[in-house]
Every structure is written in structure tokens, then in C-alpha cells.
N, C-alpha and C. Protein backbone atom coordinates (compact mmCIF):
# COMPACT_ATOMS: atom_id res chain seq x y z
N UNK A 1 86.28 77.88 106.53
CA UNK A 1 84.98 78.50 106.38
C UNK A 1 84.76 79.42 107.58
N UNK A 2 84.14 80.65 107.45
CA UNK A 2 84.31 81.44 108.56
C UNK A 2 82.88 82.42 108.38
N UNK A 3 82.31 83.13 109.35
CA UNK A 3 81.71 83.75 109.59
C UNK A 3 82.19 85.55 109.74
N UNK A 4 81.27 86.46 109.18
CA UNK A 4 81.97 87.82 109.37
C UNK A 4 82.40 87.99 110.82
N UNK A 5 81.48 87.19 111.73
CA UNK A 5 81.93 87.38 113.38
C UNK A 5 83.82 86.88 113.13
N UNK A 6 83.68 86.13 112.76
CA UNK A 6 84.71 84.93 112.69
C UNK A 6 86.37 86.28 112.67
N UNK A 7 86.18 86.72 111.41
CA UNK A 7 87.17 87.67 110.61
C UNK A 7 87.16 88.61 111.80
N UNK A 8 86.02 89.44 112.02
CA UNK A 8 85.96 90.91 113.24
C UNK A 8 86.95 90.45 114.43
N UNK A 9 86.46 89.19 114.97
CA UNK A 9 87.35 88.52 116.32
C UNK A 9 88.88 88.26 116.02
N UNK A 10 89.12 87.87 115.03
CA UNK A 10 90.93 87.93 114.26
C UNK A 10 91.44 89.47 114.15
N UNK A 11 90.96 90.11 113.58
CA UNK A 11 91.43 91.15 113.54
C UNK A 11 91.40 91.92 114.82
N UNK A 12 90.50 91.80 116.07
CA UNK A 12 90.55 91.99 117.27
C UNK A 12 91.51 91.59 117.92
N UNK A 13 91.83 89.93 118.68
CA UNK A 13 92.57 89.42 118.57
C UNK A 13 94.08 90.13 118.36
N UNK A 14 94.70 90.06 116.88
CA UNK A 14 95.71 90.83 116.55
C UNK A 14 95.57 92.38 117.23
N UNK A 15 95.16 93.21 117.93
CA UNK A 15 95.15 94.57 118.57
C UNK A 15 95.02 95.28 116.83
N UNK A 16 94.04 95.10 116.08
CA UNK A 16 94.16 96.01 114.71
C UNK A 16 93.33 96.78 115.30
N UNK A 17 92.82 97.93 115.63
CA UNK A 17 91.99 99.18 115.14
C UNK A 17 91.60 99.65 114.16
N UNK A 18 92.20 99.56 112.80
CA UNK A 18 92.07 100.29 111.81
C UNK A 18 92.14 99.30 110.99
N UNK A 19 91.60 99.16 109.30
CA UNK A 19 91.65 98.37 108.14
C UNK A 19 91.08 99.21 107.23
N UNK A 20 92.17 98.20 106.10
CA UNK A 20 91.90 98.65 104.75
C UNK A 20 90.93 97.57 104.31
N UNK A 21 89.92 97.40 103.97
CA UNK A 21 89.03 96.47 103.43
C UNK A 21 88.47 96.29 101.89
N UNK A 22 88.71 95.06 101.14
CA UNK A 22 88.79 94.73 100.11
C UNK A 22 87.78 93.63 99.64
N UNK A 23 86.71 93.21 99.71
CA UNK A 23 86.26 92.26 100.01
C UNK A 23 84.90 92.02 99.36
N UNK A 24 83.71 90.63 99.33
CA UNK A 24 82.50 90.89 98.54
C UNK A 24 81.44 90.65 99.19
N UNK A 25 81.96 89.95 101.06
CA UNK A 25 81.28 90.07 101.97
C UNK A 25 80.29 90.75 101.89
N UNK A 26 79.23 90.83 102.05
CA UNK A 26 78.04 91.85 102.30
C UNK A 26 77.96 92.39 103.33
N UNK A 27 78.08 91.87 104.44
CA UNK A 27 78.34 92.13 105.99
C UNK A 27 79.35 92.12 106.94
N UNK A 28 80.33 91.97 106.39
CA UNK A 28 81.57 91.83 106.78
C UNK A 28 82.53 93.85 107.21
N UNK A 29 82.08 94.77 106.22
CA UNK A 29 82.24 95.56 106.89
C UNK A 29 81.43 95.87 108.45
N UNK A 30 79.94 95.90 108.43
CA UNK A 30 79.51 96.29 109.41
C UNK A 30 79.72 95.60 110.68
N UNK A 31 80.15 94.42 110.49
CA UNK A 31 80.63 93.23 111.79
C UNK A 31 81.95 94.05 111.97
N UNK A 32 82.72 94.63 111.30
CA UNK A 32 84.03 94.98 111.59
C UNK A 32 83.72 96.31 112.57
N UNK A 33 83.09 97.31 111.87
CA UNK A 33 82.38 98.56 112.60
C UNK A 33 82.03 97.88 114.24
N UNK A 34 80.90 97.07 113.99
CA UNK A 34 80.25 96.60 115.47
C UNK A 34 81.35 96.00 116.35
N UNK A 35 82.40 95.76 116.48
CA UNK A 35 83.53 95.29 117.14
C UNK A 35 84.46 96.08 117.26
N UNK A 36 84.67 97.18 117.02
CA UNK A 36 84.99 98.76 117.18
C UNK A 36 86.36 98.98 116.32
N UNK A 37 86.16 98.67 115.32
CA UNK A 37 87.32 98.89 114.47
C UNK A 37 86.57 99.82 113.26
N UNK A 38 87.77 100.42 112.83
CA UNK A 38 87.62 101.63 111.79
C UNK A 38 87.96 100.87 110.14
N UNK A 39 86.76 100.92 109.48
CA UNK A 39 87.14 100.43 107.71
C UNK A 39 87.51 101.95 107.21
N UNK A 40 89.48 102.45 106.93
CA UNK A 40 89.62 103.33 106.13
C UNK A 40 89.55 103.10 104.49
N UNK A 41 89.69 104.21 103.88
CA UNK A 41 90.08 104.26 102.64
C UNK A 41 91.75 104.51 102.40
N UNK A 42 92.35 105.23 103.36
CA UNK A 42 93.49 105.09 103.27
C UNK A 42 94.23 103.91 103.68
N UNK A 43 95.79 103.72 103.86
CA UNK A 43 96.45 103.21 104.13
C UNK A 43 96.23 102.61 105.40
N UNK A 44 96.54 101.22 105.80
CA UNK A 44 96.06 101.22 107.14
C UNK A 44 96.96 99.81 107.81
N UNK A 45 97.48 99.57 108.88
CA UNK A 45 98.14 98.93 109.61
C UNK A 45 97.56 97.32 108.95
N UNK A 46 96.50 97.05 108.99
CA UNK A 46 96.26 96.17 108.32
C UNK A 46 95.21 96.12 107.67
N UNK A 47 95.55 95.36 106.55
CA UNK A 47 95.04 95.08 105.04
C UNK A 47 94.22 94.15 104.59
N UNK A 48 92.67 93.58 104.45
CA UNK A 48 91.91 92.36 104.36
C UNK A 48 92.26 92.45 102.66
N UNK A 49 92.32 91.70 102.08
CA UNK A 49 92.54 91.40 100.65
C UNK A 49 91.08 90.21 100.50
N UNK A 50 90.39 90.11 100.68
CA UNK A 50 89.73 89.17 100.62
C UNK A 50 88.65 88.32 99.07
N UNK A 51 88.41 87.58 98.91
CA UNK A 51 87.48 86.62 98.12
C UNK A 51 88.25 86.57 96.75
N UNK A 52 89.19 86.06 96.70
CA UNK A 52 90.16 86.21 95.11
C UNK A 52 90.25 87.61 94.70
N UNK A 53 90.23 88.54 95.52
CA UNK A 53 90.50 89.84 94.98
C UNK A 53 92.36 90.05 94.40
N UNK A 54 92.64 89.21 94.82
CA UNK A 54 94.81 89.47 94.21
C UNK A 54 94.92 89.20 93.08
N UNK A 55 93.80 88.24 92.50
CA UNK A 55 94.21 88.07 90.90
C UNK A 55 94.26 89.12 89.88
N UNK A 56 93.12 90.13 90.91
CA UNK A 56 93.28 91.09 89.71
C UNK A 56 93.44 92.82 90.76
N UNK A 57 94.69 92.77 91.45
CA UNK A 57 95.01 93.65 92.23
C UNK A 57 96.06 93.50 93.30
N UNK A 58 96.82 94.45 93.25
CA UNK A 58 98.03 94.80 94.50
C UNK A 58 97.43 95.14 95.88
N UNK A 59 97.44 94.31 97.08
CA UNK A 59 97.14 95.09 97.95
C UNK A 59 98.43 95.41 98.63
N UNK A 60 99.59 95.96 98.20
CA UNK A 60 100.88 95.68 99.24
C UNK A 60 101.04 97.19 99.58
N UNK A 61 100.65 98.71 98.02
CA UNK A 61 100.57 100.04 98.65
C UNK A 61 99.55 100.18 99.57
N UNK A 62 98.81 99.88 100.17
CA UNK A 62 97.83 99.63 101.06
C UNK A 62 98.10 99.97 102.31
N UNK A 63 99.10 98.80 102.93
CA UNK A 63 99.40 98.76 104.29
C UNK A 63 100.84 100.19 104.23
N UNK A 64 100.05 100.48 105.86
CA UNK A 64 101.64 100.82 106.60
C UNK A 64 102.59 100.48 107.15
N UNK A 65 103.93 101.73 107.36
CA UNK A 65 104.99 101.11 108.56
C UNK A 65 104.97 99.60 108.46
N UNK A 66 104.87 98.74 109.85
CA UNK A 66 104.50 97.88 110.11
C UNK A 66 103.84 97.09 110.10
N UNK A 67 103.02 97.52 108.84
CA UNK A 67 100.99 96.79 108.16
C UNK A 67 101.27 95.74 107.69
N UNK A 68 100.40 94.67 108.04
CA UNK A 68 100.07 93.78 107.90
C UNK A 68 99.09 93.70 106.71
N UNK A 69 99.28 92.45 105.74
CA UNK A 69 98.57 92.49 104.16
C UNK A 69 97.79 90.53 104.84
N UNK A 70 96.95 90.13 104.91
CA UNK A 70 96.33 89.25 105.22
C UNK A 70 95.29 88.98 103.37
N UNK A 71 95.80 88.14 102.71
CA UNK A 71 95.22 87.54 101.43
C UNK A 71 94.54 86.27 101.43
N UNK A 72 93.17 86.51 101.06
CA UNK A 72 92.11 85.36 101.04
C UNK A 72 92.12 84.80 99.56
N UNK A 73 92.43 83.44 98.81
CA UNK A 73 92.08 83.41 97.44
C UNK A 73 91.97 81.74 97.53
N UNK A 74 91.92 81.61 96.15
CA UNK A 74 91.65 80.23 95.54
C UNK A 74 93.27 79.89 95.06
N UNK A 75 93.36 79.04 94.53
CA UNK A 75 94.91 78.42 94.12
C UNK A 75 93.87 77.88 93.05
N UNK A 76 95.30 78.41 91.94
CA UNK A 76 94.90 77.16 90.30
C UNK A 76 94.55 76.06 90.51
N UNK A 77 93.49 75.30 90.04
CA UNK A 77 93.43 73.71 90.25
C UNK A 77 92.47 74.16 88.75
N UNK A 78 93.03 72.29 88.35
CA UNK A 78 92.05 71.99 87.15
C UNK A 78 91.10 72.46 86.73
N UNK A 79 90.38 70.73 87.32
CA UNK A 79 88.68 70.44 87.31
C UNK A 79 88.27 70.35 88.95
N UNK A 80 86.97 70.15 89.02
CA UNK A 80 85.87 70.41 89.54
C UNK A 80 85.28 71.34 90.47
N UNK A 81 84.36 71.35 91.55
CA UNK A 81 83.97 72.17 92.56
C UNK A 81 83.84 72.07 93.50
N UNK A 82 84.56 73.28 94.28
CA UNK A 82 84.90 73.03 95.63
C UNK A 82 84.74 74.28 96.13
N UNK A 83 83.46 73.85 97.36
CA UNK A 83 83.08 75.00 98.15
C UNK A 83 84.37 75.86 99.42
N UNK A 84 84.29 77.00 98.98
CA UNK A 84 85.36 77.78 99.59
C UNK A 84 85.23 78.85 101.02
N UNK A 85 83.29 78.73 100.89
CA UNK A 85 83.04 79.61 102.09
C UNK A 85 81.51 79.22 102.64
N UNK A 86 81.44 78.91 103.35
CA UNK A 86 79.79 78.39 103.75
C UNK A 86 79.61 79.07 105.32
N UNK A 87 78.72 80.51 105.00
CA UNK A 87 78.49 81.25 106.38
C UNK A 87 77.59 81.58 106.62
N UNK A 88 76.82 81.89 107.61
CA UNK A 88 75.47 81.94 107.44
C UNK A 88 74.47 83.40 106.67
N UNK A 89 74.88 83.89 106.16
CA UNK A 89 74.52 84.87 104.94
C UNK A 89 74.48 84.52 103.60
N UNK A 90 75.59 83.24 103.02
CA UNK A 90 76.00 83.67 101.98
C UNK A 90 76.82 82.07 101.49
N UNK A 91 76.78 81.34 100.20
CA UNK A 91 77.45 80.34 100.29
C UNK A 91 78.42 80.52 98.90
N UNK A 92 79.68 80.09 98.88
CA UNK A 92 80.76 80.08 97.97
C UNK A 92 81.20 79.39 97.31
N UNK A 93 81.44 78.97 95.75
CA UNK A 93 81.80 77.60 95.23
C UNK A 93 83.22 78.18 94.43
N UNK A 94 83.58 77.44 93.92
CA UNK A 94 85.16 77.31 92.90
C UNK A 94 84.40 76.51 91.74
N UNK A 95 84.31 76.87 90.74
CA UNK A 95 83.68 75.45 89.44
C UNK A 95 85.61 75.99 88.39
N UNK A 96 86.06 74.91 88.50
CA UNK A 96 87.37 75.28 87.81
C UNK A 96 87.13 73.84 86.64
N UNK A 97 87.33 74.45 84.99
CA UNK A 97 87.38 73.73 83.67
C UNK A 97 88.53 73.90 82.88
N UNK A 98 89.68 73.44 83.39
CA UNK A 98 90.90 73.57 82.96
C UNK A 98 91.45 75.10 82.73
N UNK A 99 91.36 75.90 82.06
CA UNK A 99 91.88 77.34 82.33
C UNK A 99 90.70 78.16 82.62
N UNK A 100 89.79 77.54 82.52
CA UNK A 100 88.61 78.57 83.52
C UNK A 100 87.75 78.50 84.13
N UNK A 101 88.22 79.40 85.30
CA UNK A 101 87.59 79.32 86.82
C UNK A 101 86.89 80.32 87.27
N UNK A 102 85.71 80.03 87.83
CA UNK A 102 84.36 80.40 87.77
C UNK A 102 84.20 81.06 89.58
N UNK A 103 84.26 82.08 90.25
CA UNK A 103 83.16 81.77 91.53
C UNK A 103 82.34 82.18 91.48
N UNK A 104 81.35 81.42 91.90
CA UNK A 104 79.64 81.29 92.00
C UNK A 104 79.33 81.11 93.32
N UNK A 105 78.88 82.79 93.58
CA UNK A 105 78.25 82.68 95.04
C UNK A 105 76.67 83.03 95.40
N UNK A 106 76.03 82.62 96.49
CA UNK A 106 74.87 81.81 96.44
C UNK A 106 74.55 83.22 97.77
N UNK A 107 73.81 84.48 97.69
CA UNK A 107 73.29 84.91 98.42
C UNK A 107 71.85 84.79 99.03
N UNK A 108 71.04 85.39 99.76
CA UNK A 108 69.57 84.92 99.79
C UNK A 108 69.01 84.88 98.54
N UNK A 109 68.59 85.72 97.66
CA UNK A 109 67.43 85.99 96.89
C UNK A 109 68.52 86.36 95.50
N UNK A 110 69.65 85.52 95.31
CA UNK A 110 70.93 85.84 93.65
C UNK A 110 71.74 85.43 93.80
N UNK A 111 72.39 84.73 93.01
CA UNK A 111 73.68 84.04 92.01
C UNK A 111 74.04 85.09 91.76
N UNK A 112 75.54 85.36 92.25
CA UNK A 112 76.58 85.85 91.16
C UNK A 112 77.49 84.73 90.70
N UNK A 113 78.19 84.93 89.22
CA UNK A 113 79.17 84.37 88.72
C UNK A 113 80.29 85.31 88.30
N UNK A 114 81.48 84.91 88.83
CA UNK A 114 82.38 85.93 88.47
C UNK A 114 83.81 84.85 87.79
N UNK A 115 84.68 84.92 86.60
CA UNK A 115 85.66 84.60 86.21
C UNK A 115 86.77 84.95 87.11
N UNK A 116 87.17 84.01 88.12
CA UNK A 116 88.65 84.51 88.78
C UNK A 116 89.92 84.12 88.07
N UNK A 117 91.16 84.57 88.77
CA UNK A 117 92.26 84.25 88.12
C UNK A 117 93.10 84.14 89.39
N UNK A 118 93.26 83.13 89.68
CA UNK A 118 94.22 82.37 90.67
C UNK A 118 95.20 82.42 90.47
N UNK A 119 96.05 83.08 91.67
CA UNK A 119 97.77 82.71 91.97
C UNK A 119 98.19 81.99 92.39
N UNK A 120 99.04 81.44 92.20
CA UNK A 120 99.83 80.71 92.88
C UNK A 120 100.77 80.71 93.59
N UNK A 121 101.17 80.30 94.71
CA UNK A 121 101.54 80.46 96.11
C UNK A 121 102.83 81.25 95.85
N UNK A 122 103.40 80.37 94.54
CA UNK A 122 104.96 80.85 94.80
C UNK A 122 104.87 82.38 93.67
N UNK A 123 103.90 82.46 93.09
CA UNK A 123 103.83 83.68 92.63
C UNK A 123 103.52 85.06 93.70
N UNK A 124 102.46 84.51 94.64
CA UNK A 124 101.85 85.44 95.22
C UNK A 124 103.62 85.79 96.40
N UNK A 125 103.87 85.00 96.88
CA UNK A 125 105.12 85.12 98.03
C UNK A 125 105.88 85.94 97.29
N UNK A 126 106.21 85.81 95.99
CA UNK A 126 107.23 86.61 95.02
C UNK A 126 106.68 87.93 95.18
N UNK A 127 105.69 88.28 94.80
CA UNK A 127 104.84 89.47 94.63
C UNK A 127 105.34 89.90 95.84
N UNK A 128 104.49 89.12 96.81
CA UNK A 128 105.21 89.97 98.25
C UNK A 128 106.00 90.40 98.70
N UNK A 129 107.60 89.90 98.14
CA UNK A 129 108.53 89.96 98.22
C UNK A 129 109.59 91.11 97.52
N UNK A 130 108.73 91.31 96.67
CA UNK A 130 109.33 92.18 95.86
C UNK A 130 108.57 93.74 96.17
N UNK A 131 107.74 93.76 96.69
CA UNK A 131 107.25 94.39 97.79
C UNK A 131 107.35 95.14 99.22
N UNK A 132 108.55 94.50 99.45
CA UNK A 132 108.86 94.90 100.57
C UNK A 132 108.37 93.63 102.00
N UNK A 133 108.05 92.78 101.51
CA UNK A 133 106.85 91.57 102.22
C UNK A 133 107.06 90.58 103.12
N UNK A 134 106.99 90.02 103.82
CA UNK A 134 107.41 88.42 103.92
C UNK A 134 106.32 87.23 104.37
N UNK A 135 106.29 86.06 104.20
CA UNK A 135 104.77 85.22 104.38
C UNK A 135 104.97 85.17 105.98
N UNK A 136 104.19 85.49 106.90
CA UNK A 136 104.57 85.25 108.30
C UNK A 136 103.51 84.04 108.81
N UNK A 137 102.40 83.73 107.82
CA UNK A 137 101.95 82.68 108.42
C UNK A 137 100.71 82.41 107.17
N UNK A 138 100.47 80.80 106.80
CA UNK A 138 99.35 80.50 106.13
C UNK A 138 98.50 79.27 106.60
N UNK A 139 97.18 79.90 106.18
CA UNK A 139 95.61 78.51 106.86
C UNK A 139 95.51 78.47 105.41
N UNK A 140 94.45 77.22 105.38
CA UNK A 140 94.28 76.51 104.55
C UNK A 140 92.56 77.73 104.65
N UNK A 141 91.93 78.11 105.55
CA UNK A 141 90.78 79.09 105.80
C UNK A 141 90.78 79.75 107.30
N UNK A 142 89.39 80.64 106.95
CA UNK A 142 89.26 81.24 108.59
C UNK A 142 89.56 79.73 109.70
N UNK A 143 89.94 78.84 109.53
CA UNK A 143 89.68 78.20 110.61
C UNK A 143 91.09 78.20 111.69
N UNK A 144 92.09 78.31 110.52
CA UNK A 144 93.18 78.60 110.98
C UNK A 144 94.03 77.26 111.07
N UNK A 145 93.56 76.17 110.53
CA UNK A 145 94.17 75.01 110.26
C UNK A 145 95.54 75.46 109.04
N UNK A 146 96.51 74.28 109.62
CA UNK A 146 97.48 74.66 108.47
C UNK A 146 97.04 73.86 107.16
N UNK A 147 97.52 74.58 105.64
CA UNK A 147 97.08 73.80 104.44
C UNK A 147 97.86 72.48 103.94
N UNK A 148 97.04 71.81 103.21
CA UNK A 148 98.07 70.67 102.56
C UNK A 148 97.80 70.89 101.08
N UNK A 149 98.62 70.03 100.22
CA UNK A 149 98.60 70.40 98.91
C UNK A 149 97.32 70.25 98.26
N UNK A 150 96.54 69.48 98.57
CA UNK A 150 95.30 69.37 97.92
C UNK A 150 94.12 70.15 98.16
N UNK A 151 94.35 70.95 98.89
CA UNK A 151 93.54 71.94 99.51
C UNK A 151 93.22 73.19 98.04
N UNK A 152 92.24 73.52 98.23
CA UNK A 152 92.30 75.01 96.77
C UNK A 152 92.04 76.31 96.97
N UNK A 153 92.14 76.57 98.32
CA UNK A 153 92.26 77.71 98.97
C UNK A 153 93.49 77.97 99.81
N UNK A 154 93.66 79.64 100.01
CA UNK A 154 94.52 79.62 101.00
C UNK A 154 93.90 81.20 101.93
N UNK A 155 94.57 80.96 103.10
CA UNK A 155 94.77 82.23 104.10
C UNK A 155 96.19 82.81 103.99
N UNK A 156 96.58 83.77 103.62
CA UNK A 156 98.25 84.24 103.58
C UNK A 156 98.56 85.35 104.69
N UNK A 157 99.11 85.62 105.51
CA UNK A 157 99.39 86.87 106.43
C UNK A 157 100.38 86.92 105.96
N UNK A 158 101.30 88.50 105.28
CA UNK A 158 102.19 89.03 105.16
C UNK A 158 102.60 90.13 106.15
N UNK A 159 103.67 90.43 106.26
CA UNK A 159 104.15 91.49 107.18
C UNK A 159 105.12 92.64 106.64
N UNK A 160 105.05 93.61 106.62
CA UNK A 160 105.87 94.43 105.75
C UNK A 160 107.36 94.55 106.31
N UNK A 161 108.34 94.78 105.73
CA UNK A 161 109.62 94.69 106.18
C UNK A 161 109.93 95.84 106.71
């Protein structure tokens, strides 16, 4: 679970300057701005893929040279619900009913519900791979803990070859 501060300080951290940003954050660009990094539209050293955006999109033409592709999503699971982001703007659930999975996020003053479509690990690594890609490191969330199998999220950092 992470805060937009949370993401701005990682990508600091790593020496990024520049990003490609993908995301449903509300505030998450301008935390990136206020920490002196640039959100392009072009191509950019590194790549936020964020809130189940891979199910239904490539971010791998994205990055450059040496760009880094960093993927935020859910993993297939069954049944039930499991909160995926709790920050202080904005709260995140998973409601998964055997082939369909729901996120329902909780802003001040509206509910959205959106139908995701979850990859799976060894799909998404393939993707990457065939890409030009390789997994250089995965959290279970912003926290940066490593995942275990029962977990229904993941953090993915790819690195381009």
C-alpha cells in the first residue's frame, strides 16, 4: 500500500528524471511534478504501468535504451475481496467471482467500478520477454516486501535488454 509521496520518492531514489505515466491515481502525477521529475508523453527511461493497466495494454514500446518498465496489477484469483491500495486520497478493492473481476475504488465524494483482466506472472514475464525485457525485481506492493503465493497483487520492475 503506498502513498503518491511513496511512488515520487522510488522513482527519485532510482536517479529517474523523466516518466512515462500510465495510471488512475488522481494525484500521483502532480506528486511526481513536485519532486522534480518530468511526466512525458513520449518514450521515457522509465515507465509507471500502474493500477491493472497491462491487462488491457503494452507498456514495453514505451521505455528507452536502457528504460525501465515498473508494472502495478492484480494476479487472477477466484473468489473474494482484497484491498489492493489504501492511501490517503483514495481506497482500492479486488471483488473477484470466478472469471470476473471487478476494481472498485473508493474516492472522496464516488465509486468507480471497473472490470479488470489479470495476468499472470508467467504470462506477464513472457510478454516481457519477448519484448526485449527481463524481471529484475518483484514486491508483493509499494512497500517493497517480497511476494508469496497467496498474495493478489504484484510490483514487477523490468529492464530492457
Amino acid at each position: 500500500m503506498s502513498d503518491v509521496s511513496d511512488i515520487a520518492h522510488w522513482c527519485i531514489s532510482r536517479s529517474h528524471r523523466q516518466v512515462k505515466l500510465h495510471t488512475r491515481r488522481p494525484n500521483l502525477a502532480q506528486a511526481l511534478r513536485e519532486a522534480g521529475l518530468e511526466i512525458t508523453d513520449g518514450p521515457a527511461r522509465l515507465v509507471l504501468w500502474l493500477d491493472d493497466a497491462i491487462g488491457e495494454s503494452q507498456p514495453w514500446e514505451h521505455a528507452v535504451g536502457d528504460g525501465e518498465v515498473l508494472i502495478e496489477g492484480c494476479l487472477p484469483v477466484l473468489r473474494g475481496v482484497h484491498a489492493i491500495a489504501v492511501e490517503t486520497d483514495r481506497a482500492v478493492i479486488l471483488a473477484a467471482d470466478n472469471d470476473e473481476r471487478r476494481r472498485i475504488e473508493f474516492l472522496e465524494d464516488s465509486v468507480t467500478t471497473l472490470p479488470v483482466h489479470p495476468v499472470a506472472l508467467g504470462t506477464l514475464d513472457e510478454s516481457a520477454r519477448n519484448a526485449g525485457f527481463e524481471l529484475v525485481e518483484r514486491w508483493v506492493d509499494w512497500s517493497m516486501e517480497l511476494p508469496n503465493p497467496t498474495d493478489p497483487c504484484h510490483l514487477s520492475l523490468f529492464r530492457n535488454l
